[in-house]
ModelCIF file with pLDDT and N, C-alpha, C, O atoms, coordinates in Angstrom:
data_MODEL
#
_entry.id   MODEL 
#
_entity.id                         1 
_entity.type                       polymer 
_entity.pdbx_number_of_molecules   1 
#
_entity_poly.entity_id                      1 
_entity_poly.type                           'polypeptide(L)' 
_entity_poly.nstd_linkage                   no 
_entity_poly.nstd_monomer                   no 
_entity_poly.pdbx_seq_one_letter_code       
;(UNK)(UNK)(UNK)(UNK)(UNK)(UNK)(UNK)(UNK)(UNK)(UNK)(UNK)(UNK)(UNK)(UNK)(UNK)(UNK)
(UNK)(UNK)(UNK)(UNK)(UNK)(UNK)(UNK)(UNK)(UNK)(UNK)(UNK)(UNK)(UNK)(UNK)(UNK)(UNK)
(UNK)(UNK)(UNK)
;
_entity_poly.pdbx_seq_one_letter_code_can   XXXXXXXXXXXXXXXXXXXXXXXXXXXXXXXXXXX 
_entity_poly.pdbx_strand_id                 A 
#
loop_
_entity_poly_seq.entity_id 
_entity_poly_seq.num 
_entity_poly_seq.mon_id 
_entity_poly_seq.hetero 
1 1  UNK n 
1 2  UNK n 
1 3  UNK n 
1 4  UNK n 
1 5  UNK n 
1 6  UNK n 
1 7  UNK n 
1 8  UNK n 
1 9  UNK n 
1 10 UNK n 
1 11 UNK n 
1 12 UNK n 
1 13 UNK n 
1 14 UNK n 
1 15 UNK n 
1 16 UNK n 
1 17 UNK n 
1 18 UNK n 
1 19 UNK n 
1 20 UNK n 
1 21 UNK n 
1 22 UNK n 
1 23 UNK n 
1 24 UNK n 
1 25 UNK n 
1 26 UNK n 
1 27 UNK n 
1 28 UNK n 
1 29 UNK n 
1 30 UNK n 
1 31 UNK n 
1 32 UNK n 
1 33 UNK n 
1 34 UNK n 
1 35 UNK n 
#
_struct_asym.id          A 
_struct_asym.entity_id   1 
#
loop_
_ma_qa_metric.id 
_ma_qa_metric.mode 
_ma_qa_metric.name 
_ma_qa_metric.software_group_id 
_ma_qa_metric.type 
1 global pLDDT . pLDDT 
2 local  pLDDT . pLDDT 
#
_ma_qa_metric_global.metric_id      1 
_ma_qa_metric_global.metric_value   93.31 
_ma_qa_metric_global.model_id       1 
_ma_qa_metric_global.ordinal_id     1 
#
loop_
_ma_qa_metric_local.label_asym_id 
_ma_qa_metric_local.label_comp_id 
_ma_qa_metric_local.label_seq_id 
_ma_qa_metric_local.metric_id 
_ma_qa_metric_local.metric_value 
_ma_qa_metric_local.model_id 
_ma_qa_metric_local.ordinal_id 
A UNK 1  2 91.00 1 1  
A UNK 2  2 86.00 1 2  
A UNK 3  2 85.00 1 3  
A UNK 4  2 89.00 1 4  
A UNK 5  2 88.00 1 5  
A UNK 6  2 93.00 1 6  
A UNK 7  2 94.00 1 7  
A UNK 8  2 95.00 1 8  
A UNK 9  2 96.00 1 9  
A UNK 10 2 97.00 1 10 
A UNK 11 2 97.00 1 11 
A UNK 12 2 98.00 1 12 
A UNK 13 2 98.00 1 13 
A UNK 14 2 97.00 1 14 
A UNK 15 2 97.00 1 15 
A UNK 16 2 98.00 1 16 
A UNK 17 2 98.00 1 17 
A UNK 18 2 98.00 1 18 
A UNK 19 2 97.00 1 19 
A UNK 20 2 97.00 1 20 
A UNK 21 2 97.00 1 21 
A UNK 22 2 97.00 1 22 
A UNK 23 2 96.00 1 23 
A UNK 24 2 97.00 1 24 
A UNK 25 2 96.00 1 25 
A UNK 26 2 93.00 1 26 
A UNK 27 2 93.00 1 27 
A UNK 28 2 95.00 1 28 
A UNK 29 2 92.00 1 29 
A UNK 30 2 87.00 1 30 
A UNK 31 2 90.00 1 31 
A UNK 32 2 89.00 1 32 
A UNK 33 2 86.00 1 33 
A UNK 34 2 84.00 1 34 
A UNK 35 2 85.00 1 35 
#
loop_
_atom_site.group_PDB 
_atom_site.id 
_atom_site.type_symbol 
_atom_site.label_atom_id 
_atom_site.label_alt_id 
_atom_site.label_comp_id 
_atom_site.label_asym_id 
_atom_site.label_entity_id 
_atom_site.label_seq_id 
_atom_site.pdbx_PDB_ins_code 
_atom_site.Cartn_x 
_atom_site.Cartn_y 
_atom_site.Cartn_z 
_atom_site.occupancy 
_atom_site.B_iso_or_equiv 
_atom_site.pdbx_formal_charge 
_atom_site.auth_seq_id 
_atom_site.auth_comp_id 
_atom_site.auth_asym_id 
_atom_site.auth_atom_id 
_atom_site.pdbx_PDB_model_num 
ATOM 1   N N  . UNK A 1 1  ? 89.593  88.861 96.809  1.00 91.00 ? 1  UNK A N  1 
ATOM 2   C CA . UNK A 1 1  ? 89.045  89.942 97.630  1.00 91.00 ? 1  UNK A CA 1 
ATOM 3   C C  . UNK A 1 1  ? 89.253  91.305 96.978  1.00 91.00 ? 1  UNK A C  1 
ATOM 4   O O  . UNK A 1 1  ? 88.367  92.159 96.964  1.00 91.00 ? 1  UNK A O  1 
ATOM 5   N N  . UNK A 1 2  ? 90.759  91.517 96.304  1.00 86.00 ? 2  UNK A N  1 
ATOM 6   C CA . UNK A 1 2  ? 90.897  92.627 96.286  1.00 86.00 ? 2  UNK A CA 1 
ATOM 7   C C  . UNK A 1 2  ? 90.468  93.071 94.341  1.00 86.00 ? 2  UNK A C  1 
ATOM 8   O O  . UNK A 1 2  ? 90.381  94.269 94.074  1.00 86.00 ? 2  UNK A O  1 
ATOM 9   N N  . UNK A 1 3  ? 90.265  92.110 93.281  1.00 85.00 ? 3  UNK A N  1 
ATOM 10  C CA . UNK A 1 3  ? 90.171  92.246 92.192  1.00 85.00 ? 3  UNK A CA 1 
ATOM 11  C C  . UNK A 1 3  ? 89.163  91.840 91.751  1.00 85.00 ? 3  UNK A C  1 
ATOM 12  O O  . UNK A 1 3  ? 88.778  92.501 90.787  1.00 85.00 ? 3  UNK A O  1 
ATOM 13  N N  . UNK A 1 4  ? 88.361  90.798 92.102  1.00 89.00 ? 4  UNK A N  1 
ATOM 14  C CA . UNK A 1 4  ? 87.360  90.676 91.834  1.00 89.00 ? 4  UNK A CA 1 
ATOM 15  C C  . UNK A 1 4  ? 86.365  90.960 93.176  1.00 89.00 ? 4  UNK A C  1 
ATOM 16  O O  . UNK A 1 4  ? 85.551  90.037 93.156  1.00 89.00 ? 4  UNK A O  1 
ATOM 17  N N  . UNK A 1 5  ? 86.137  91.661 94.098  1.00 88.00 ? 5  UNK A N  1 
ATOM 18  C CA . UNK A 1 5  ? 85.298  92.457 94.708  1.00 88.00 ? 5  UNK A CA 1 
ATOM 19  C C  . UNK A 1 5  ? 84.653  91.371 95.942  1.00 88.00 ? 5  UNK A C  1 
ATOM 20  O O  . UNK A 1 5  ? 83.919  91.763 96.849  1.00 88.00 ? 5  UNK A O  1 
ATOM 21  N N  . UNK A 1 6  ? 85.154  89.760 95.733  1.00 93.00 ? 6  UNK A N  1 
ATOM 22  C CA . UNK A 1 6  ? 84.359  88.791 96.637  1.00 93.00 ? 6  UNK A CA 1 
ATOM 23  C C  . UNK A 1 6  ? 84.408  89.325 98.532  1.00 93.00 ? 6  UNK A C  1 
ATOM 24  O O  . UNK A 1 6  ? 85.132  89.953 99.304  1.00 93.00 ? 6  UNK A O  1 
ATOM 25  N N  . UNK A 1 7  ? 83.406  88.739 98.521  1.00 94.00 ? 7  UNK A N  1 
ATOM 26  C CA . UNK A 1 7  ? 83.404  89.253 100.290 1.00 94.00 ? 7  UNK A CA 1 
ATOM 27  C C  . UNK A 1 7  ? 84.213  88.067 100.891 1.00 94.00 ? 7  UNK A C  1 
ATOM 28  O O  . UNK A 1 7  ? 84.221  86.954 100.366 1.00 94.00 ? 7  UNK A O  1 
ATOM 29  N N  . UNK A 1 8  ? 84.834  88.352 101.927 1.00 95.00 ? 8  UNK A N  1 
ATOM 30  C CA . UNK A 1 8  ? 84.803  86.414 102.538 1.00 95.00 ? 8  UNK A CA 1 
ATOM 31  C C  . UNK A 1 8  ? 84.108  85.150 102.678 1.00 95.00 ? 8  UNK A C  1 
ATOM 32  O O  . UNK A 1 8  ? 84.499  83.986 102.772 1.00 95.00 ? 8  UNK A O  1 
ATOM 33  N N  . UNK A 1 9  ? 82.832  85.769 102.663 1.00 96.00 ? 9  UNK A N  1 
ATOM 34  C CA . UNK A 1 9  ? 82.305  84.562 102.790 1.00 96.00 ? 9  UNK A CA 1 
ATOM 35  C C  . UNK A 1 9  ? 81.934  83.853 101.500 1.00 96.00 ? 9  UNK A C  1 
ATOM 36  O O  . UNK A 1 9  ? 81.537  82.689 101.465 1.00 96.00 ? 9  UNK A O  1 
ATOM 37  N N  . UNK A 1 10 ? 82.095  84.651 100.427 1.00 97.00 ? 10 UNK A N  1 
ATOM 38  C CA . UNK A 1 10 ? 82.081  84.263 98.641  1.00 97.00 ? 10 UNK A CA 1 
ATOM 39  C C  . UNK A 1 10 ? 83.512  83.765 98.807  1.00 97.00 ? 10 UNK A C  1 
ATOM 40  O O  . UNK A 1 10 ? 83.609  82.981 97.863  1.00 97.00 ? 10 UNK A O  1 
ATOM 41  N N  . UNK A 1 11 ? 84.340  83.757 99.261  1.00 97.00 ? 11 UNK A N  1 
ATOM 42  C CA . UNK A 1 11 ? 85.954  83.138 98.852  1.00 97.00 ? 11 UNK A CA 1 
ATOM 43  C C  . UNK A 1 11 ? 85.497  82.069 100.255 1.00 97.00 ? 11 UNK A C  1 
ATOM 44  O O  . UNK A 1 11 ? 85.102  81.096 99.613  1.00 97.00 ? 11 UNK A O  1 
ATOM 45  N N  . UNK A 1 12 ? 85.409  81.875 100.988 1.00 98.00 ? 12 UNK A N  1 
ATOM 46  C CA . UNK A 1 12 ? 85.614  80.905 101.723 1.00 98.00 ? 12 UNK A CA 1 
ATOM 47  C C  . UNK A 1 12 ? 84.595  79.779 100.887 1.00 98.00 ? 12 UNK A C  1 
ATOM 48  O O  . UNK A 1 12 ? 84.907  78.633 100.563 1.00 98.00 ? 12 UNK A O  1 
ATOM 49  N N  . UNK A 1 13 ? 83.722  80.242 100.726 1.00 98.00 ? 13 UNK A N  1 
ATOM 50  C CA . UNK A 1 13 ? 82.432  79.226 99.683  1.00 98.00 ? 13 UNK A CA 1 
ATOM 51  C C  . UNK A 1 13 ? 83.334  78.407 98.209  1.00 98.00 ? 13 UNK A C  1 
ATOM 52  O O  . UNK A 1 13 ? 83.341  77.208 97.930  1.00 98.00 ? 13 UNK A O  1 
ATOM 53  N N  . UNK A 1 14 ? 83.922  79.384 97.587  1.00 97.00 ? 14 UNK A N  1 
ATOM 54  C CA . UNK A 1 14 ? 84.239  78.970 96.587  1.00 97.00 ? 14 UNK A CA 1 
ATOM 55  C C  . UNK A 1 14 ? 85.665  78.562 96.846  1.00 97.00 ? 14 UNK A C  1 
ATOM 56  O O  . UNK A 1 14 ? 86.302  78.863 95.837  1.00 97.00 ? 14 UNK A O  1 
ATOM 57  N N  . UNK A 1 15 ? 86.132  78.235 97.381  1.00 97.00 ? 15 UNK A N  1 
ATOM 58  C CA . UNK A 1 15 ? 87.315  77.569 98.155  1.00 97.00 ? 15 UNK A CA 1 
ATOM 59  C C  . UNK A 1 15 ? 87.231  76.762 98.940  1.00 97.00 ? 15 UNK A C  1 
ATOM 60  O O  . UNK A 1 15 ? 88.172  76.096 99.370  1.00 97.00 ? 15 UNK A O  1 
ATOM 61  N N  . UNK A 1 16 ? 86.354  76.698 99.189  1.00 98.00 ? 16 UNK A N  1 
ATOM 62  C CA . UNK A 1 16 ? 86.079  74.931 100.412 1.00 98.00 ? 16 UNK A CA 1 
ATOM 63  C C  . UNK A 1 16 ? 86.445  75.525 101.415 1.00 98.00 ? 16 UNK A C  1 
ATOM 64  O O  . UNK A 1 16 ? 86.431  74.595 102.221 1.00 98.00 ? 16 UNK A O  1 
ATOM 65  N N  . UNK A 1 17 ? 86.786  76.450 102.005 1.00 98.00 ? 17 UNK A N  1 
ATOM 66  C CA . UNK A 1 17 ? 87.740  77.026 103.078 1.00 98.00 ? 17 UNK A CA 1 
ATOM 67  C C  . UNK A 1 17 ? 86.219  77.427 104.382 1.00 98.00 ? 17 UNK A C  1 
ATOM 68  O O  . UNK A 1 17 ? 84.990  77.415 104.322 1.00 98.00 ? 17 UNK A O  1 
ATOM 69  N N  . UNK A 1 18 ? 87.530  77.816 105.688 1.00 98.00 ? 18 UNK A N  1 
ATOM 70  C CA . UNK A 1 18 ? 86.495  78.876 106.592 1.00 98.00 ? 18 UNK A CA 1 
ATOM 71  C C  . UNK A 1 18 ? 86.764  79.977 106.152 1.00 98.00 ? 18 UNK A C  1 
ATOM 72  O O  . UNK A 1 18 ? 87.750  80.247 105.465 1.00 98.00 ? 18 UNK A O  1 
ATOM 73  N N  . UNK A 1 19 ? 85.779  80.835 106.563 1.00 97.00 ? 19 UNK A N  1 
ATOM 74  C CA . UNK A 1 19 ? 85.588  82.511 107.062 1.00 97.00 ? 19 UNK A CA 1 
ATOM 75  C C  . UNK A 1 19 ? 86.752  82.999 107.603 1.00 97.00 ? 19 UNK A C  1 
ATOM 76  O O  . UNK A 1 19 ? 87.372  83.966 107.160 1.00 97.00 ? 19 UNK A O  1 
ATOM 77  N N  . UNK A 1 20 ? 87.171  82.076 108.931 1.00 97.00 ? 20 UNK A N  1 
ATOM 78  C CA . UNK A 1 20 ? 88.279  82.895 109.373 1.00 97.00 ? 20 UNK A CA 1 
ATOM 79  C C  . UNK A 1 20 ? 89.963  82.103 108.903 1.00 97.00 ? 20 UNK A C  1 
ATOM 80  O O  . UNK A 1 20 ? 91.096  82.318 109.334 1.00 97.00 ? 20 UNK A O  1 
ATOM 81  N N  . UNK A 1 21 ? 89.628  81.491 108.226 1.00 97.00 ? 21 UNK A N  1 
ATOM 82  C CA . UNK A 1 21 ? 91.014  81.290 106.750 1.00 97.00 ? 21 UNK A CA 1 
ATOM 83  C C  . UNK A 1 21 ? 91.006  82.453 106.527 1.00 97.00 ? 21 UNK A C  1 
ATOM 84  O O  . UNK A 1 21 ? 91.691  83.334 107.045 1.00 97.00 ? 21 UNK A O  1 
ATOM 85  N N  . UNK A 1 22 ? 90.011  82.542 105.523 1.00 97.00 ? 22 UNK A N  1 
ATOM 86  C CA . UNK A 1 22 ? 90.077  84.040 104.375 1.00 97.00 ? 22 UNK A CA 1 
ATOM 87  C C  . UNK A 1 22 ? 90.540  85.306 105.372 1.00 97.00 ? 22 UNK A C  1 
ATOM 88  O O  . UNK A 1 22 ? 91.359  86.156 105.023 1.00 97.00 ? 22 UNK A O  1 
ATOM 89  N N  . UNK A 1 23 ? 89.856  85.280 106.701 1.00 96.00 ? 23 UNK A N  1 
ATOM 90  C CA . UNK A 1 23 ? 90.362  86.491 107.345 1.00 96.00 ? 23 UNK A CA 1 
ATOM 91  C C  . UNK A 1 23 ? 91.857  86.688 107.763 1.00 96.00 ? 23 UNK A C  1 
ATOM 92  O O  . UNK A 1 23 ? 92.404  87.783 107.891 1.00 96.00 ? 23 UNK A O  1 
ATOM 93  N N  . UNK A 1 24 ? 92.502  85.330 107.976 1.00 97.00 ? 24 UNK A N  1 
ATOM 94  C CA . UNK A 1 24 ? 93.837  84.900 108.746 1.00 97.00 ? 24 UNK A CA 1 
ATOM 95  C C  . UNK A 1 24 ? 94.560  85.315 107.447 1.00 97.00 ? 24 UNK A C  1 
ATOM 96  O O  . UNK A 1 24 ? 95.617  85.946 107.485 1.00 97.00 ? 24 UNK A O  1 
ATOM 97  N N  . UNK A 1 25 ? 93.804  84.846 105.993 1.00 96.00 ? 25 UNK A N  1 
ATOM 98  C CA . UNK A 1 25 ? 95.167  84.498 105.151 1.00 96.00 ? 25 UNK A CA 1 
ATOM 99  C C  . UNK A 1 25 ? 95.324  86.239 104.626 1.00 96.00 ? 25 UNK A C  1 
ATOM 100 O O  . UNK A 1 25 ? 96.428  86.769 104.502 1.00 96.00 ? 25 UNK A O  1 
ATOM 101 N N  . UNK A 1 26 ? 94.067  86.931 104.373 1.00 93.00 ? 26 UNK A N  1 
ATOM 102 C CA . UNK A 1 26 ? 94.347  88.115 104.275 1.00 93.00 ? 26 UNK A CA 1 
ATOM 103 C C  . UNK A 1 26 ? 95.086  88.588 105.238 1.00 93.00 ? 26 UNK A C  1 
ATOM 104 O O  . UNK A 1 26 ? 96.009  89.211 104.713 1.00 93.00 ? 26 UNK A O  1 
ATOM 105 N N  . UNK A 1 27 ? 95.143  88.609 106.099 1.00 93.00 ? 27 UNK A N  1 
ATOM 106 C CA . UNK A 1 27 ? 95.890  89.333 107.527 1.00 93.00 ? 27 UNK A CA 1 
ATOM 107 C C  . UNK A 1 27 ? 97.245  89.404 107.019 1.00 93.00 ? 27 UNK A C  1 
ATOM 108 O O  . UNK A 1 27 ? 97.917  90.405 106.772 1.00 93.00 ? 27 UNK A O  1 
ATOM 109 N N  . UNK A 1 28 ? 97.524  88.228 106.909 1.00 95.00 ? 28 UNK A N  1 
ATOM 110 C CA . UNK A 1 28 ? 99.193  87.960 106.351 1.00 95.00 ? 28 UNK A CA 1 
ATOM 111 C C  . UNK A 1 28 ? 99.885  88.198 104.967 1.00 95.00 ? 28 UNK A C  1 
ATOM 112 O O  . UNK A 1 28 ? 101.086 88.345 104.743 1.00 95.00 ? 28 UNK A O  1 
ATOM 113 N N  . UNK A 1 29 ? 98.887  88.199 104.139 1.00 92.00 ? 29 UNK A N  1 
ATOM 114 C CA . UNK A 1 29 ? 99.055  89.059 102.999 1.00 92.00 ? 29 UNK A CA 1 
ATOM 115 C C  . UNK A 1 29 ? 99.194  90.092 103.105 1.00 92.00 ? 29 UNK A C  1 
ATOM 116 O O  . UNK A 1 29 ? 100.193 90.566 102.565 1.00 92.00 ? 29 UNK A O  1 
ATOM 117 N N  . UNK A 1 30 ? 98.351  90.925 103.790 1.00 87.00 ? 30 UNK A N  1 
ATOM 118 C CA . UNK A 1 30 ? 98.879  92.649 104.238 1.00 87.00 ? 30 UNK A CA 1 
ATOM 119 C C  . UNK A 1 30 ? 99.939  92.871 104.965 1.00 87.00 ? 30 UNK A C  1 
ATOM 120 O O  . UNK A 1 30 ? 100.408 93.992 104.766 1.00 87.00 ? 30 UNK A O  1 
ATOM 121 N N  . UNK A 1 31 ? 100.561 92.165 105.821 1.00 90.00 ? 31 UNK A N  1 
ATOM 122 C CA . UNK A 1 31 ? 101.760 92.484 106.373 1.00 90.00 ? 31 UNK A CA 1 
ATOM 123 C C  . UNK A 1 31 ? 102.795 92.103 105.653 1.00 90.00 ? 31 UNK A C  1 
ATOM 124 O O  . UNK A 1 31 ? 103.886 92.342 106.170 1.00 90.00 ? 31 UNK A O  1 
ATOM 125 N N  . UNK A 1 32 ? 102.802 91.586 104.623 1.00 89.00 ? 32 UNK A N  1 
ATOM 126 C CA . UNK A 1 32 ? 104.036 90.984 103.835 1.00 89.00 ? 32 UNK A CA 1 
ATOM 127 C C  . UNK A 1 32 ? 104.205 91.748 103.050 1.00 89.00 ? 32 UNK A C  1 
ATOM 128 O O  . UNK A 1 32 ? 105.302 92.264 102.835 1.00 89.00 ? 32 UNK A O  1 
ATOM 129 N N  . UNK A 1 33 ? 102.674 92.122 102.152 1.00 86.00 ? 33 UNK A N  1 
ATOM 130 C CA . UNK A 1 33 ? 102.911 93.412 101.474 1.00 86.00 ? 33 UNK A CA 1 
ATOM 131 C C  . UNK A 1 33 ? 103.313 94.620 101.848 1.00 86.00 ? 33 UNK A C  1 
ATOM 132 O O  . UNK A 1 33 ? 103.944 95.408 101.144 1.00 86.00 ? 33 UNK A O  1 
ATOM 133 N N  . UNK A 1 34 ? 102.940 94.791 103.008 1.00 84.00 ? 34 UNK A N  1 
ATOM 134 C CA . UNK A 1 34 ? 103.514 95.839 104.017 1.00 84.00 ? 34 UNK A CA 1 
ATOM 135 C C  . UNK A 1 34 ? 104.829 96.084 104.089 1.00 84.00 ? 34 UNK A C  1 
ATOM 136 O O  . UNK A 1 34 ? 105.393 97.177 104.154 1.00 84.00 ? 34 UNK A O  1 
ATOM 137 N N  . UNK A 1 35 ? 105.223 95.156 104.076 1.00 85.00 ? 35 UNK A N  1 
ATOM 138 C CA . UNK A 1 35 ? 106.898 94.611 104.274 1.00 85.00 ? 35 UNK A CA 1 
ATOM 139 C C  . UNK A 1 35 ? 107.904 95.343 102.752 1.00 85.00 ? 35 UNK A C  1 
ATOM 140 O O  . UNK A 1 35 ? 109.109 95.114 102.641 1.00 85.00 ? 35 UNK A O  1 
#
């Protein structure tokens, strides 16, 4: 998301994943980094 510019729905695609993975897992990445 943050280095190569993908939107979520380009990382959920190229990850086999959902939409709201990518949104959940970012979420928690920012608060840790936060941390």
């Amino acid at each position: 998301a943050v280095f190569d510019s993908m939107t979520y729905q380009q990382i959920a695609e190229k990850l086999n994943i959902s939409k709201n993975t990518v949104k959940t897992q970012i979420g928690r990445a920012y608060r840790i980094l936060k941390e």
